[in-house]
N, C-alpha and C. Protein backbone atom coordinates (compact mmCIF):
# COMPACT_ATOMS: atom_id res chain seq x y z
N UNK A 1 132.34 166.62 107.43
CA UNK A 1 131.99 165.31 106.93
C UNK A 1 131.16 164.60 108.00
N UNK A 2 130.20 163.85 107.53
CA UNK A 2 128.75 163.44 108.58
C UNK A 2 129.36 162.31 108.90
N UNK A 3 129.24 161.64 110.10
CA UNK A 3 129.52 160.52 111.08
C UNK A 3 129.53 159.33 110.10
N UNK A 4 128.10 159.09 109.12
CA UNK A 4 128.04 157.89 108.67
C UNK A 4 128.62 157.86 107.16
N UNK A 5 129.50 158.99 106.40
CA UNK A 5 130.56 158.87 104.95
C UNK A 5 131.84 158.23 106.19
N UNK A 6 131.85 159.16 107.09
CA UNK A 6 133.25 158.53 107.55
C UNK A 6 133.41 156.88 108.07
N UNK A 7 132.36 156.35 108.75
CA UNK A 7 132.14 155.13 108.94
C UNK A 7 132.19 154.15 107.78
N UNK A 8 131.40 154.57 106.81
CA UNK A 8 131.24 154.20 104.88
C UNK A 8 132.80 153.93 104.55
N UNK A 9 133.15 154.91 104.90
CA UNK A 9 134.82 155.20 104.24
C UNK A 9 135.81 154.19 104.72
N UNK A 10 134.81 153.94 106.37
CA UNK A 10 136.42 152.90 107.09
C UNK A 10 135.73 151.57 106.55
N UNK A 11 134.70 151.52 106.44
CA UNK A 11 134.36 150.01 106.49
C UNK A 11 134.80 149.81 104.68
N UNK A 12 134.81 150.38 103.84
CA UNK A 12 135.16 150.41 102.47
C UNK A 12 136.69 149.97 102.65
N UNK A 13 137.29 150.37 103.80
CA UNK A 13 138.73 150.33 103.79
C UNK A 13 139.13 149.22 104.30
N UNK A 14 138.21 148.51 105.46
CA UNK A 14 138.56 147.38 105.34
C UNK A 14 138.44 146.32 105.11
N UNK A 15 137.12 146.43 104.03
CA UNK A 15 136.96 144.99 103.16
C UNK A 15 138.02 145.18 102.10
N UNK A 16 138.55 146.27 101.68
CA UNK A 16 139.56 146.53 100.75
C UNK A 16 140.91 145.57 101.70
N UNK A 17 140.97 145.04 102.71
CA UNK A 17 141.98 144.11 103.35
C UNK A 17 143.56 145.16 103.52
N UNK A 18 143.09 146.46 103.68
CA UNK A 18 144.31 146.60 103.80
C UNK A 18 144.57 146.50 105.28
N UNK A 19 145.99 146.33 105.36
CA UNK A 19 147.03 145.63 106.78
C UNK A 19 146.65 147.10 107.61
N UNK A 20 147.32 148.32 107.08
CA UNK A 20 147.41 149.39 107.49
C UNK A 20 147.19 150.98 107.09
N UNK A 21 146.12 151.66 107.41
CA UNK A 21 146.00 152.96 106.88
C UNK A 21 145.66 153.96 107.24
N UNK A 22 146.27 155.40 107.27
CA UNK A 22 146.24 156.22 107.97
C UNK A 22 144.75 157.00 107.42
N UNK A 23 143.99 157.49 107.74
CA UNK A 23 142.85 157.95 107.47
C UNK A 23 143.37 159.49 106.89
N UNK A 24 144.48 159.85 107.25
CA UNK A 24 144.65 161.21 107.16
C UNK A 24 145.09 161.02 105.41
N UNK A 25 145.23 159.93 105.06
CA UNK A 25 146.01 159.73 103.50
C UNK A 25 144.75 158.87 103.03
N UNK A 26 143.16 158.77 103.04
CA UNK A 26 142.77 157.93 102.84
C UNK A 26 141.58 159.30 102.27
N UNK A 27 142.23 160.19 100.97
CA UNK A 27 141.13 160.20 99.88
C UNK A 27 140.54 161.76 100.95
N UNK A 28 139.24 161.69 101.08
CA UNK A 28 138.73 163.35 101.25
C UNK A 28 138.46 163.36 103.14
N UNK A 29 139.24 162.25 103.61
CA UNK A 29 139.27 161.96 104.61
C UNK A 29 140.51 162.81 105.61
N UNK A 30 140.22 164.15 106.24
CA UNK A 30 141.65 164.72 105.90
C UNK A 30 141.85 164.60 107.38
N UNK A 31 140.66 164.79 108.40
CA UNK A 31 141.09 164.59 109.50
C UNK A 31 139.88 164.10 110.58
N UNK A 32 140.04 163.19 111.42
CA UNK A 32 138.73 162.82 112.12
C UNK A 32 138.32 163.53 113.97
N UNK A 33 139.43 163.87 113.81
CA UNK A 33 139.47 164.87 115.05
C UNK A 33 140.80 165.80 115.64
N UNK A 34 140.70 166.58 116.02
CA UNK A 34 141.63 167.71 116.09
C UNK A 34 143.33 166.84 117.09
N UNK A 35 143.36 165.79 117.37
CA UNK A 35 144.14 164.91 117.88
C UNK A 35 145.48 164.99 116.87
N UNK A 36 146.34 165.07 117.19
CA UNK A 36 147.36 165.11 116.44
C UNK A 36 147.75 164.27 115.70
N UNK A 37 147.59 163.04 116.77
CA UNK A 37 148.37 161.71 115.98
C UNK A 37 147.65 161.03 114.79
N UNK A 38 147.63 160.27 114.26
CA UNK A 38 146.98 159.80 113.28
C UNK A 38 146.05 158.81 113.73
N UNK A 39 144.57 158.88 113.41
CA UNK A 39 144.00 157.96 113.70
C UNK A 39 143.96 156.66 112.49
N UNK A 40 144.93 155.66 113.24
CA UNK A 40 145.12 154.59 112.39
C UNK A 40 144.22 153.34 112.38
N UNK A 41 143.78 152.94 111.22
CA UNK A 41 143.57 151.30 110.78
C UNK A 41 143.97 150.36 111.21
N UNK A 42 144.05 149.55 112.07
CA UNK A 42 144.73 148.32 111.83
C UNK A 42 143.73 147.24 111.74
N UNK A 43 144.38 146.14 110.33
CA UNK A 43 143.80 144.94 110.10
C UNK A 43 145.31 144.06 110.32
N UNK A 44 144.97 142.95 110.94
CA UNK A 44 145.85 141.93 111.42
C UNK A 44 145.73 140.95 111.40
N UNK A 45 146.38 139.67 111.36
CA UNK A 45 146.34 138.05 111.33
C UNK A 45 146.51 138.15 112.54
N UNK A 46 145.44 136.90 113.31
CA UNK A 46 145.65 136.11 114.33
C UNK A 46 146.92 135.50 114.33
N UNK A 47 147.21 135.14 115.24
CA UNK A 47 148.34 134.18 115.32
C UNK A 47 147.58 132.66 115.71
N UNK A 48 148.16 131.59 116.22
CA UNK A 48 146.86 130.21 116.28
C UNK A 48 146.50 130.59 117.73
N UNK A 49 147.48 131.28 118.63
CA UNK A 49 146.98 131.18 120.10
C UNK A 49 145.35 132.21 119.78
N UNK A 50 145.70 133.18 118.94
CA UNK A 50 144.26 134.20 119.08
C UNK A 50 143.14 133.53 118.27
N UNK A 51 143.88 132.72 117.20
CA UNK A 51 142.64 131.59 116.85
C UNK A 51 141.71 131.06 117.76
N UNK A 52 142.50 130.20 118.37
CA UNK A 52 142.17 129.28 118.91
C UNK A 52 141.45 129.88 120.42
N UNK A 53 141.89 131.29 120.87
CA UNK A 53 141.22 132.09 121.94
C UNK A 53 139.66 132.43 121.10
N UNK A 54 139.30 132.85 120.17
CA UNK A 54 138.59 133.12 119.53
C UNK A 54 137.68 131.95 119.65
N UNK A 55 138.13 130.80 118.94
CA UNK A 55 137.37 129.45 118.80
C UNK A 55 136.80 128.96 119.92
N UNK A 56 137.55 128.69 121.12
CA UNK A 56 137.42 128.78 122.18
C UNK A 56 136.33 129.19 123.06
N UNK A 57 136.45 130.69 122.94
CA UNK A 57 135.41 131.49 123.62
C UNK A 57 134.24 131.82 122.87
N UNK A 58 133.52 131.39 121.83
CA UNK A 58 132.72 131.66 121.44
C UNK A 58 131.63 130.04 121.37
N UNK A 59 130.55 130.37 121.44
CA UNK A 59 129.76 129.18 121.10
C UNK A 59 128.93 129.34 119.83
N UNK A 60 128.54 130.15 119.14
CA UNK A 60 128.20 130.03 117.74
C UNK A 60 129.06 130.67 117.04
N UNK A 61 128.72 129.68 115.78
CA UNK A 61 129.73 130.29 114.04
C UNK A 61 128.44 129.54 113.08
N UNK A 62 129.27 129.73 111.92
CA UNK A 62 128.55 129.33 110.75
C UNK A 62 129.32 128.23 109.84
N UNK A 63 128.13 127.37 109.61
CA UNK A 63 129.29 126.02 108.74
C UNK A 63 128.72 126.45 107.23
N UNK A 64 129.59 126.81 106.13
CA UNK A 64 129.57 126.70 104.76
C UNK A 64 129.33 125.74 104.10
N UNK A 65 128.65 125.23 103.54
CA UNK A 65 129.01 123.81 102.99
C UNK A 65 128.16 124.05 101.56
N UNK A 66 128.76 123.32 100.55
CA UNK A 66 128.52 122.92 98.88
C UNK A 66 127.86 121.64 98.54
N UNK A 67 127.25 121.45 97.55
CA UNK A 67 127.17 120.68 97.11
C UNK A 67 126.00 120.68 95.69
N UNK A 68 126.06 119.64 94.62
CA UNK A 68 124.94 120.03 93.77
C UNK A 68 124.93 121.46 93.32
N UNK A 69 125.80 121.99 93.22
CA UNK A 69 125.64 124.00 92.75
C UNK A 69 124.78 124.35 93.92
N UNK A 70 124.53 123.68 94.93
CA UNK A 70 124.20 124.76 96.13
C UNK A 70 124.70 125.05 97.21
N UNK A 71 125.33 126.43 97.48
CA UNK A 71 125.74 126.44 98.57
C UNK A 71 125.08 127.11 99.86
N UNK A 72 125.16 126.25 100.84
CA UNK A 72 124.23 126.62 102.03
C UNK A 72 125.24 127.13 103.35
N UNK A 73 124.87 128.46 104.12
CA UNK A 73 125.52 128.70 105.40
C UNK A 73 124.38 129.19 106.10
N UNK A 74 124.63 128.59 107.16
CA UNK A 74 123.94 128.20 108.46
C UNK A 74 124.51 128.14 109.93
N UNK A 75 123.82 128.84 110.45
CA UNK A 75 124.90 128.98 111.79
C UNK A 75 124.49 128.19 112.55
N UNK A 76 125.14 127.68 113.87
CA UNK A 76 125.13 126.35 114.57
C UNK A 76 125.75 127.18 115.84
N UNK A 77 125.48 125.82 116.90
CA UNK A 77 126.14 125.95 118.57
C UNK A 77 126.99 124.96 118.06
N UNK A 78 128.51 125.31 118.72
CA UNK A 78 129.53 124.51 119.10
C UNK A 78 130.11 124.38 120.04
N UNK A 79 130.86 123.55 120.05
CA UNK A 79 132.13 123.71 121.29
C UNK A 79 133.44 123.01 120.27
N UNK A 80 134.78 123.45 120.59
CA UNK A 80 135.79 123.79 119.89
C UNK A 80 136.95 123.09 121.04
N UNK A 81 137.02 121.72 120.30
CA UNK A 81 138.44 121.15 120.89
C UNK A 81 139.30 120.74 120.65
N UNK A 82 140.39 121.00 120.81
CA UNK A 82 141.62 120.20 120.08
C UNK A 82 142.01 120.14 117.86
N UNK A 83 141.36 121.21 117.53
CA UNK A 83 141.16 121.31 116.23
C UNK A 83 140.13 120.67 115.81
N UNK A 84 139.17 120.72 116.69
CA UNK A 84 137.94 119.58 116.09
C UNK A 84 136.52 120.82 116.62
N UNK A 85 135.70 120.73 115.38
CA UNK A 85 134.46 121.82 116.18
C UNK A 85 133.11 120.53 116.31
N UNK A 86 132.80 120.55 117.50
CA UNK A 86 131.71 119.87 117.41
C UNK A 86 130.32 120.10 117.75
N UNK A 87 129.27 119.33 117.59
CA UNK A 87 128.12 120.01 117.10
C UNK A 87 127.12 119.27 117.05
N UNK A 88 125.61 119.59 116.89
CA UNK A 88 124.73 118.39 117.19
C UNK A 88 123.74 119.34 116.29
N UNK A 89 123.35 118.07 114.79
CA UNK A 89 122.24 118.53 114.31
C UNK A 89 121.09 117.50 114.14
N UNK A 90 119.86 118.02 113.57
CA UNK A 90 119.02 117.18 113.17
C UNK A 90 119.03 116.73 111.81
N UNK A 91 118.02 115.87 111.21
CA UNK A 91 118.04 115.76 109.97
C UNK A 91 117.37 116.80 108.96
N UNK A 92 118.04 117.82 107.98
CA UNK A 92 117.36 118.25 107.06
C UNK A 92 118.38 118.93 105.77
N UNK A 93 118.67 120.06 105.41
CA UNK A 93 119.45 120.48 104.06
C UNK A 93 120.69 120.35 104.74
N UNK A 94 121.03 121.24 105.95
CA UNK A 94 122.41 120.70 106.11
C UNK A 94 123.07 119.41 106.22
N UNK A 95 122.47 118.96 106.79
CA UNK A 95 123.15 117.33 106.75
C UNK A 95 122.77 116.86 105.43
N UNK A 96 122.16 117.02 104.75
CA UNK A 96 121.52 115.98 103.00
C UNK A 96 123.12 116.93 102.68
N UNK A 97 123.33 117.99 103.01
CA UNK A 97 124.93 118.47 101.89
C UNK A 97 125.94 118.26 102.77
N UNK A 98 126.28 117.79 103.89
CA UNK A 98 127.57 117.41 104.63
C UNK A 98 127.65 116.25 104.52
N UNK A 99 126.73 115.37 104.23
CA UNK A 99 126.98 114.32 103.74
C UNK A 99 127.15 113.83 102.35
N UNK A 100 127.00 114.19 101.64
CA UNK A 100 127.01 114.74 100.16
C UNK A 100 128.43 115.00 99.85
N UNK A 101 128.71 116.32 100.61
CA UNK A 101 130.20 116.69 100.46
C UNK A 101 131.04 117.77 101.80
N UNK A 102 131.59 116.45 102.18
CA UNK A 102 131.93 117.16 103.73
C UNK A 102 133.23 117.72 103.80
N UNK A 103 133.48 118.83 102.75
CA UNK A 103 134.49 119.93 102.51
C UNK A 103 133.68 120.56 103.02
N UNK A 104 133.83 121.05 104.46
CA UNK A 104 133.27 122.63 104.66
C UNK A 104 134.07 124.14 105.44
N UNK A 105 133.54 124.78 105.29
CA UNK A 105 134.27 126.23 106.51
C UNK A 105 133.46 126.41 107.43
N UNK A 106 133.98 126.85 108.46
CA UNK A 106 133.60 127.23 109.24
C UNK A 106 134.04 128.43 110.10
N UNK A 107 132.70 129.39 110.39
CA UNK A 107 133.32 130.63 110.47
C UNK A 107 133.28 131.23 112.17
N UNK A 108 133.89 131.85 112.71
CA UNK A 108 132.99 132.44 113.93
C UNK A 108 133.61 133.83 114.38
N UNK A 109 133.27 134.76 114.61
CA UNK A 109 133.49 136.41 115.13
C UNK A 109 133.26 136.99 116.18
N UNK A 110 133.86 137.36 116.98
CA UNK A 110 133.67 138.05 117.99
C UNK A 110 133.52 139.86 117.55
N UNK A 111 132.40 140.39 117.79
CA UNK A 111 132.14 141.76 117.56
C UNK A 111 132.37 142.73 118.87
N UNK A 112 132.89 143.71 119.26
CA UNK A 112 132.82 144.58 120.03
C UNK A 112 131.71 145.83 119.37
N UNK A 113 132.28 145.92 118.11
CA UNK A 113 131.98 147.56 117.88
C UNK A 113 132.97 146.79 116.13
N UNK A 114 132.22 147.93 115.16
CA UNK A 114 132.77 147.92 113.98
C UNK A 114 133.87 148.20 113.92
N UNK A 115 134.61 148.74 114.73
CA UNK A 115 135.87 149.33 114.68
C UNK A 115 136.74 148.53 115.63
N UNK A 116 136.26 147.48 116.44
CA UNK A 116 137.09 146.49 117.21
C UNK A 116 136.19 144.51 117.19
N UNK A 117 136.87 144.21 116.64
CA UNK A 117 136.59 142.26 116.07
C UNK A 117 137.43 141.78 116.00
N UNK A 118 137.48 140.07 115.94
CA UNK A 118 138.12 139.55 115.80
C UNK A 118 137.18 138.60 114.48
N UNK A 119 138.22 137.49 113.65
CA UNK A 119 136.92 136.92 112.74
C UNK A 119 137.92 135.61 112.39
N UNK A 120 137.54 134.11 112.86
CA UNK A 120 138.13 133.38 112.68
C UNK A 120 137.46 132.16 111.18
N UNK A 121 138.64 131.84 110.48
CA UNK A 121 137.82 130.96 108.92
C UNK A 121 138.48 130.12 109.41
N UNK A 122 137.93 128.56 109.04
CA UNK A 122 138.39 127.56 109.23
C UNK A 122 138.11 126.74 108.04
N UNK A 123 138.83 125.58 107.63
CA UNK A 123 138.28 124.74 106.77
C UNK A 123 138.90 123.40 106.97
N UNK A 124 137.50 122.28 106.62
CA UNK A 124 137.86 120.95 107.34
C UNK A 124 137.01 119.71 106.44
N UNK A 125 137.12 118.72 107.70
CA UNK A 125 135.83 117.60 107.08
C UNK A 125 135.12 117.62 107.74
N UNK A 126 134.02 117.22 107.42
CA UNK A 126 132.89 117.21 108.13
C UNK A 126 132.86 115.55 108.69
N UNK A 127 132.20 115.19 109.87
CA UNK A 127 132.82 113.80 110.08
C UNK A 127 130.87 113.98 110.94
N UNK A 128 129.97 112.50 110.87
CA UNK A 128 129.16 111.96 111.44
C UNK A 128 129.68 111.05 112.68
N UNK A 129 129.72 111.02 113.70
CA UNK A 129 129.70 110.82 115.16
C UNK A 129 129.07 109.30 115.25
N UNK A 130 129.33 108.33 114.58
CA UNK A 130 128.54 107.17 114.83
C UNK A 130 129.10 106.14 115.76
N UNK A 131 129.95 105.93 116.44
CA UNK A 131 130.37 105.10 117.61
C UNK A 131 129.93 105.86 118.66
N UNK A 132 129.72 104.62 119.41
CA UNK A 132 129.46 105.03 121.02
C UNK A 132 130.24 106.21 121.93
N UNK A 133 131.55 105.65 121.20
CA UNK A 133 132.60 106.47 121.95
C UNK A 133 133.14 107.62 121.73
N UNK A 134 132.72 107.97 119.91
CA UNK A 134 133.06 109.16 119.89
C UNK A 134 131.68 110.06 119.80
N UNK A 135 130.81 109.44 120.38
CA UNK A 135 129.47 110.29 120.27
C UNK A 135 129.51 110.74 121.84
N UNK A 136 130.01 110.10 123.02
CA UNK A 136 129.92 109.96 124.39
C UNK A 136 131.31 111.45 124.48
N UNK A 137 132.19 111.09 123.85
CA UNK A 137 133.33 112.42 123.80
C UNK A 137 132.73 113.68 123.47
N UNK A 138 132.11 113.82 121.87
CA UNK A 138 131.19 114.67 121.18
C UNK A 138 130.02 115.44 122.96
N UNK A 139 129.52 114.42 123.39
CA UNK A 139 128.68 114.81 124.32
C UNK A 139 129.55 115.70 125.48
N UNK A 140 130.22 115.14 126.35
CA UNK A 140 130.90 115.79 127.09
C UNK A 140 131.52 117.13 126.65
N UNK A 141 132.14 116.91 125.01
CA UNK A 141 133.03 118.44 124.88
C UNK A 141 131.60 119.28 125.09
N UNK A 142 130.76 119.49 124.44
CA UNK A 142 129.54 119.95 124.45
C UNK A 142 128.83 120.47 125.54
N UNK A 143 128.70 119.34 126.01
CA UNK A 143 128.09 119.85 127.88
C UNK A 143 128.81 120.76 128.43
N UNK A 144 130.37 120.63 128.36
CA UNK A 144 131.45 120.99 129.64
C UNK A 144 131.05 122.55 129.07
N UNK A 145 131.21 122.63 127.54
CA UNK A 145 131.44 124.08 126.97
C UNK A 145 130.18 124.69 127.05
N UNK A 146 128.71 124.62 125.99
CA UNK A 146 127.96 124.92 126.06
C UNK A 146 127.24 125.41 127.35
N UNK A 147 126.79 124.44 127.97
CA UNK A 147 126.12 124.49 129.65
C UNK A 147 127.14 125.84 129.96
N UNK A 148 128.45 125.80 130.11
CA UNK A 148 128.91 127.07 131.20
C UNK A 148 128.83 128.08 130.40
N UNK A 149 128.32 128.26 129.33
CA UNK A 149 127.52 129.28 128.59
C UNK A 149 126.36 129.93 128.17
N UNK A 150 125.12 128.93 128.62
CA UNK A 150 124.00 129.17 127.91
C UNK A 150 123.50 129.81 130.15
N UNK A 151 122.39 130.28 129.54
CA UNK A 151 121.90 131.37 130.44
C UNK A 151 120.54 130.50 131.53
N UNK A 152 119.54 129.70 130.38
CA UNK A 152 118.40 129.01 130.55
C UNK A 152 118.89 127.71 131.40
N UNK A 153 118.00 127.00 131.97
CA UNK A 153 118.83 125.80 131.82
C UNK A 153 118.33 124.52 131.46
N UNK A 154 118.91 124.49 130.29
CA UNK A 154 119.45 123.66 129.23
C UNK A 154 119.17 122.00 129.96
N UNK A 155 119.06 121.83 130.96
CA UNK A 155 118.84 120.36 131.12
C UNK A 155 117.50 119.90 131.79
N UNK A 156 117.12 120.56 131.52
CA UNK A 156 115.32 120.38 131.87
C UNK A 156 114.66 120.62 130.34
N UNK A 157 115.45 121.01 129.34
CA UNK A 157 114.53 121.14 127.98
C UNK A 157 114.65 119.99 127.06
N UNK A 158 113.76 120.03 126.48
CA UNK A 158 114.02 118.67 125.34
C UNK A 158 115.03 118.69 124.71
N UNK A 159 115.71 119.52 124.37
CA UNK A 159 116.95 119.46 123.46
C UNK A 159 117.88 119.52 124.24
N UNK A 160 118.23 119.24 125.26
CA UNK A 160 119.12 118.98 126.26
C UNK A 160 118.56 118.13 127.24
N UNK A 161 119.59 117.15 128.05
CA UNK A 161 120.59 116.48 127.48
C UNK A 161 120.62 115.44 126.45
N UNK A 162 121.65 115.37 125.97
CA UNK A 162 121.55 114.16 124.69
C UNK A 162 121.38 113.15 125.96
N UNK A 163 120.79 111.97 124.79
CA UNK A 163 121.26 110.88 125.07
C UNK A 163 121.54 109.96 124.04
N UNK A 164 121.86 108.54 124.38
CA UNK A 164 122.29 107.58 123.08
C UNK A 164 121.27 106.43 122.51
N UNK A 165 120.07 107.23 122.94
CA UNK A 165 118.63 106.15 122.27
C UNK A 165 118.69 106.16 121.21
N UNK A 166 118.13 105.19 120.12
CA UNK A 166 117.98 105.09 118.62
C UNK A 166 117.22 106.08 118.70
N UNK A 167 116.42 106.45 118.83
CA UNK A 167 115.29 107.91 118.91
C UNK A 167 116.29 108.93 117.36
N UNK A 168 116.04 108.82 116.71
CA UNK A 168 116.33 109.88 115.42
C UNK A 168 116.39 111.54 115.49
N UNK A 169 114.94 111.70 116.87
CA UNK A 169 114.72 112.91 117.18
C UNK A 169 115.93 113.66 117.87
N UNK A 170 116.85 112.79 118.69
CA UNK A 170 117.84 113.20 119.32
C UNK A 170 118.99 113.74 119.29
N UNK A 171 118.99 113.81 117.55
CA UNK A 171 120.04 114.54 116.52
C UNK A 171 120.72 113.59 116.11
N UNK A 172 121.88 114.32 115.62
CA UNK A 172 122.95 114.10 114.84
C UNK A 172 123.96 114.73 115.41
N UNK A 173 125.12 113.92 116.27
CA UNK A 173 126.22 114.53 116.43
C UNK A 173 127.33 114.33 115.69
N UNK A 174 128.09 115.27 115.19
CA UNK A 174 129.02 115.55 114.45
C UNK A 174 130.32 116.16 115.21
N UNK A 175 131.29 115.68 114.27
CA UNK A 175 132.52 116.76 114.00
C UNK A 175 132.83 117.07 113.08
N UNK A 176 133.38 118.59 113.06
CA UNK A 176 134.71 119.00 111.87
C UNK A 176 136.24 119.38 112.36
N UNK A 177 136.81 118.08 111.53
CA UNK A 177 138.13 118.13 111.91
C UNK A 177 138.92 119.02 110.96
N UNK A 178 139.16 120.45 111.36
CA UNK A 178 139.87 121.47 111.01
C UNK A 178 141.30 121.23 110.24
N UNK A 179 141.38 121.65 108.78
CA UNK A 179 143.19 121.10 108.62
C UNK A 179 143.13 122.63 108.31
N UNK A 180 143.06 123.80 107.87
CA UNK A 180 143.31 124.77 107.81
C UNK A 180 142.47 125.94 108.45
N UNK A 181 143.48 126.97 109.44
CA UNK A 181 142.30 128.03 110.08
C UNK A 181 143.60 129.09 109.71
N UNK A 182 142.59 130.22 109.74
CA UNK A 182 143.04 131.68 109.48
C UNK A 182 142.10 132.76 110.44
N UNK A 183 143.02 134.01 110.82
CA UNK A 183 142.18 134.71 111.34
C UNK A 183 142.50 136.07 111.28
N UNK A 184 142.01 136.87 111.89
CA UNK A 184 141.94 138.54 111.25
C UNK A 184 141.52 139.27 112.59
N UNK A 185 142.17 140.24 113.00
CA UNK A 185 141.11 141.37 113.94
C UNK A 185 141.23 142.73 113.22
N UNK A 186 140.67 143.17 113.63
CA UNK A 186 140.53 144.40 112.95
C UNK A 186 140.81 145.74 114.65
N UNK A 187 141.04 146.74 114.29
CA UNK A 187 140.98 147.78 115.58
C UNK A 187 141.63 148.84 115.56
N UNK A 188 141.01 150.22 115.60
CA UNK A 188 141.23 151.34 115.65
C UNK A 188 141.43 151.93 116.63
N UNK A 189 142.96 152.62 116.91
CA UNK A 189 144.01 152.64 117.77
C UNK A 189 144.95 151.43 118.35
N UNK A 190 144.79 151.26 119.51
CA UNK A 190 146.02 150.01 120.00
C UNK A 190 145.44 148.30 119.51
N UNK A 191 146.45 147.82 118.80
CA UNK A 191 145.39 146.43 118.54
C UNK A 191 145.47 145.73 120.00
N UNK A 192 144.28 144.33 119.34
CA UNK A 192 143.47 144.18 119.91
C UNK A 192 144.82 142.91 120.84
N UNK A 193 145.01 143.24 122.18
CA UNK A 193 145.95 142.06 123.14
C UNK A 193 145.08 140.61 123.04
């Protein structure tokens, strides 16, 4: 059996969501290498600490959002605090539908390899940043996180640093305050610590 039916076969297996499956019982799949033990499946729930490690350590995801029968996903830079993801956009479709209707998800994944991820869903409100004070918070979570992540540097370019001029050009800072998150890893052999 060629490298890429057997790959076909696992990834079939785990959008099928199953928890656990032995490949050796999984159909014309009889064995993937002369190893004795079983090369096993595992799909798993986060717990909130691996959530929130997930949320944490990553700086892009994708915000879902509805509205009018359209639904738009779009990925964004964040930083992730305290159940709150925050974020800085400009004016155009995403904001005309988060403001519209600020039920959204929000998604973000850590990839190793198809056979080792993690994949965190969230769902919240979407909230516009219009006081001083929670736009000045919004800024800091942002800086502290982003900056010790990005590679360039970020404060010599126009789109960095904010500031709090009426200037329109300077975005839109936002939050989404998270009331429900879920999460998943996936990993073949020992799961993922």
């Amino acid at each position: 059996m060629g490298v890429g039916l057997i790959v076909t076969k696992i990834y079939s297996l785990v959008c099928l969501n199953l928890d656990r499956v032995s490949l050796a019982d999984a159909g014309s799949l009889k064995t993937i290498s002369d190893n004795p033990k079983s090369f096993n499946i595992m799909l798993h729930e986060l717990n909130k600490a691996g959530i929130e490690h997930v949320l944490n350590d990553r700086i892009y995801g994708h915000i879902g959002c509805h509205s009018n029968g359209l639904t738009y996903v779009v990925p964004i830079c964040y930083a992730y605090e305290s159940e709150r993801i925050f974020g800085r956009t400009s004016e155009g479709l995403k904001l005309k539908i988060l403001r519209e209707n600020p039920t959204v998800c929000f998604q973000v994944e850590h990839i190793e390899s198809m056979l080792k991820w993690q994949s965190v869903i969230c769902w919240g409100e979407f909230k516009e940043l219009t006081s001083r004070d929670k736009q000045l918070q919004a800024i800091k979570v942002l800086q502290d996180r982003v900056l010790a992540s990005v590679e360039i540097n970020l404060e010599q370019s126009s789109y960095w640093p904010f500031d709090l001029s009426e200037n329109k050009e300077q975005g839109v800072l936002f939050c989404i305050e998270l009331k429900l998150m879920t999460g998943r890893y996936f990993s073949a052999d020992d799961p993922i610590k």
